[in-house]
C-alpha atoms as a PDB file:
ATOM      1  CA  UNK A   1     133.209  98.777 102.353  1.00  0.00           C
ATOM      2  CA  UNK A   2     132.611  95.678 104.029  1.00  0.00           C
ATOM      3  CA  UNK A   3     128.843  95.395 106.181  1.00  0.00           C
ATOM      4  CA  UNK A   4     126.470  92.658 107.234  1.00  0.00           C
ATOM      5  CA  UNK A   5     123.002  92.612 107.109  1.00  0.00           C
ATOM      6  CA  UNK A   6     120.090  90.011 107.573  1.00  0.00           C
ATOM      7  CA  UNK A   7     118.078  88.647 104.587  1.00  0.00           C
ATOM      8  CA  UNK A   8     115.774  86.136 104.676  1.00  0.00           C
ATOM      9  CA  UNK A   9     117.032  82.525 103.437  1.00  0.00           C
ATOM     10  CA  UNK A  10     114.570  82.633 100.425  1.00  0.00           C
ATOM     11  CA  UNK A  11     115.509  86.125  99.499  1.00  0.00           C
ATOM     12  CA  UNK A  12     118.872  85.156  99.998  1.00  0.00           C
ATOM     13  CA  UNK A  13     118.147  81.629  97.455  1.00  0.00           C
ATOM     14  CA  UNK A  14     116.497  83.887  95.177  1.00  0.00           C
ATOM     15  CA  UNK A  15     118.957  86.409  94.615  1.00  0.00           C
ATOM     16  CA  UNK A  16     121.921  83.678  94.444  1.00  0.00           C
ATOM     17  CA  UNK A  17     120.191  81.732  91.658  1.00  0.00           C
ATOM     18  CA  UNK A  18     119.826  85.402  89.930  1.00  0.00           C
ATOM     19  CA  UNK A  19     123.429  85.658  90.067  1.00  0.00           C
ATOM     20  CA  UNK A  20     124.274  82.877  89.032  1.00  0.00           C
ATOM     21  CA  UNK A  21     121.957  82.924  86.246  1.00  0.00           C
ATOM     22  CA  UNK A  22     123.778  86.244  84.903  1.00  0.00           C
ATOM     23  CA  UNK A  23     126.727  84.943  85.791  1.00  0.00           C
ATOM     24  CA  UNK A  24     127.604  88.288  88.407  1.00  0.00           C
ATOM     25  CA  UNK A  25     128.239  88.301  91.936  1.00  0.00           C
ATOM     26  CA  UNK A  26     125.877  88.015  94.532  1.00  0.00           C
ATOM     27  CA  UNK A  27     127.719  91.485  95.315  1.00  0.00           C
ATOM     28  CA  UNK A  28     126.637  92.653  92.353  1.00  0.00           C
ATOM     29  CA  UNK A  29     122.849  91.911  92.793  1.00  0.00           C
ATOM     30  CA  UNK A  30     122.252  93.619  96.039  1.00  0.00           C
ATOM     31  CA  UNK A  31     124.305  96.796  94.634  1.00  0.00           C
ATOM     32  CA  UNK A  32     121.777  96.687  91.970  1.00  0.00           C
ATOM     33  CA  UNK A  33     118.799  96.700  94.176  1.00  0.00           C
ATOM     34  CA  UNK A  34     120.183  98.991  96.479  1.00  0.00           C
ATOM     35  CA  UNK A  35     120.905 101.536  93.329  1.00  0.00           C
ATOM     36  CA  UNK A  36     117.258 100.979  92.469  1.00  0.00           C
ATOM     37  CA  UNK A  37     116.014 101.692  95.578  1.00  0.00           C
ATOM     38  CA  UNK A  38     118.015 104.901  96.421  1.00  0.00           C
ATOM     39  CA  UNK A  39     117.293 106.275  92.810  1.00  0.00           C
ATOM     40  CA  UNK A  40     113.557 105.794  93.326  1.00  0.00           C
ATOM     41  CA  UNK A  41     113.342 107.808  96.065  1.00  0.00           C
ATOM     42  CA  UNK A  42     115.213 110.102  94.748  1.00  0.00           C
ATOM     43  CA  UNK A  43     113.217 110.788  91.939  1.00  0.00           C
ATOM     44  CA  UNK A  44     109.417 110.573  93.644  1.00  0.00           C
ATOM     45  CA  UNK A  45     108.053 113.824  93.426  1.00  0.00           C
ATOM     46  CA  UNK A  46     106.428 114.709  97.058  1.00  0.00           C
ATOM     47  CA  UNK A  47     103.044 114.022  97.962  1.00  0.00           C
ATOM     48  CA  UNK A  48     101.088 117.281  96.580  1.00  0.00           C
ATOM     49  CA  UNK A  49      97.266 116.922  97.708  1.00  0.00           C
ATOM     50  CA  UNK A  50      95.451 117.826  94.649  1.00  0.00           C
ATOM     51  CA  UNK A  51      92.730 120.812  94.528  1.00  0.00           C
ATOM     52  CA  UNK A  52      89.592 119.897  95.589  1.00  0.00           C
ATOM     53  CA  UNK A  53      87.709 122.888  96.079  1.00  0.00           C
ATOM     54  CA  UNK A  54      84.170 123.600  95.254  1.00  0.00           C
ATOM     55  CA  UNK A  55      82.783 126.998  93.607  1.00  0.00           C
ATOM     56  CA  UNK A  56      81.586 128.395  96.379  1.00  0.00           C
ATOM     57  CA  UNK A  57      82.384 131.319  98.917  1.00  0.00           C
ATOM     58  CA  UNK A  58      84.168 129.813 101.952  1.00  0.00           C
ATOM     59  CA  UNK A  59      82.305 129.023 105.364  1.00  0.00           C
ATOM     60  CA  UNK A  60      78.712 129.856 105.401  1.00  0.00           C
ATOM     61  CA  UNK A  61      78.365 133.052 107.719  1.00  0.00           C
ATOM     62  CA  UNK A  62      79.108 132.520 111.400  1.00  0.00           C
ATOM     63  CA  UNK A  63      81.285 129.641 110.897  1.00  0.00           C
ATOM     64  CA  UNK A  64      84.830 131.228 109.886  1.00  0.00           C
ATOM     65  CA  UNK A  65      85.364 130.926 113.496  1.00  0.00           C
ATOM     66  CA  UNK A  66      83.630 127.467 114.487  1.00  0.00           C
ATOM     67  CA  UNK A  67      85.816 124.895 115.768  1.00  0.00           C
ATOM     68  CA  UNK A  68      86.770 121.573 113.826  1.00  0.00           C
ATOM     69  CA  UNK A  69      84.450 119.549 116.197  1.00  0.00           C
ATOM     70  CA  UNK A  70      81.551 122.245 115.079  1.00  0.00           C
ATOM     71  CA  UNK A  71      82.365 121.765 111.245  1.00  0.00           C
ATOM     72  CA  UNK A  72      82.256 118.072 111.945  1.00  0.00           C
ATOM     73  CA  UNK A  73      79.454 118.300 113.894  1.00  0.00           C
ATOM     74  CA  UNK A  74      77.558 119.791 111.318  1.00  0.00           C
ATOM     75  CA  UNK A  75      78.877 117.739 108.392  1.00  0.00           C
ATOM     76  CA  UNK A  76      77.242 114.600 109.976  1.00  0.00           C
ATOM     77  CA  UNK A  77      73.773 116.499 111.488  1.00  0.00           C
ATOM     78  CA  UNK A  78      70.814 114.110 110.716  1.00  0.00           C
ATOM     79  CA  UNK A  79      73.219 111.325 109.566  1.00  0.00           C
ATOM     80  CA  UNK A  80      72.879 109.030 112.222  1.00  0.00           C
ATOM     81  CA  UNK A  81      76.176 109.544 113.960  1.00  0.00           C
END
């Protein structure tokens, strides 16, 4: 399939001198990179946020119900801010 896209001229220098080093297409280099590309993302496992839990029992008493500008409030009490 035929397409056009923009690359910049030193990308585009670059990747003909590649080419023409291993003696392939210019074709055949941006096929390459775009293999590389889609496989990566193919194969990056999805962000998992690690546990990072401390022993402990929750929310102190009274503040399962507080709301986040409470909690934060109380995280920074007596820091300055």
């Amino acid at each position: 399939m035929k397409t056009t896209i923009e690359i910049s001229d030193p990308l585009l220098r670059d990747a003909r001198k590649l080419a023409a080093r291993e003696g392939v297409t210019l074709r055949a280099i941006v096929e390459r990179g775009l293999r590389r590309v889609v496989a990566e993302s193919k194969t990056s496992p999805p962000f998992k946020l690690r546990k990072a839990s401390f022993k402990g029992e929750g929310l102190q008493v009274g503040l399962e119900a507080a709301s986040w500008d409470r909690l934060r409030d109380l995280a920074y009490e007596g820091r300055g801010a």
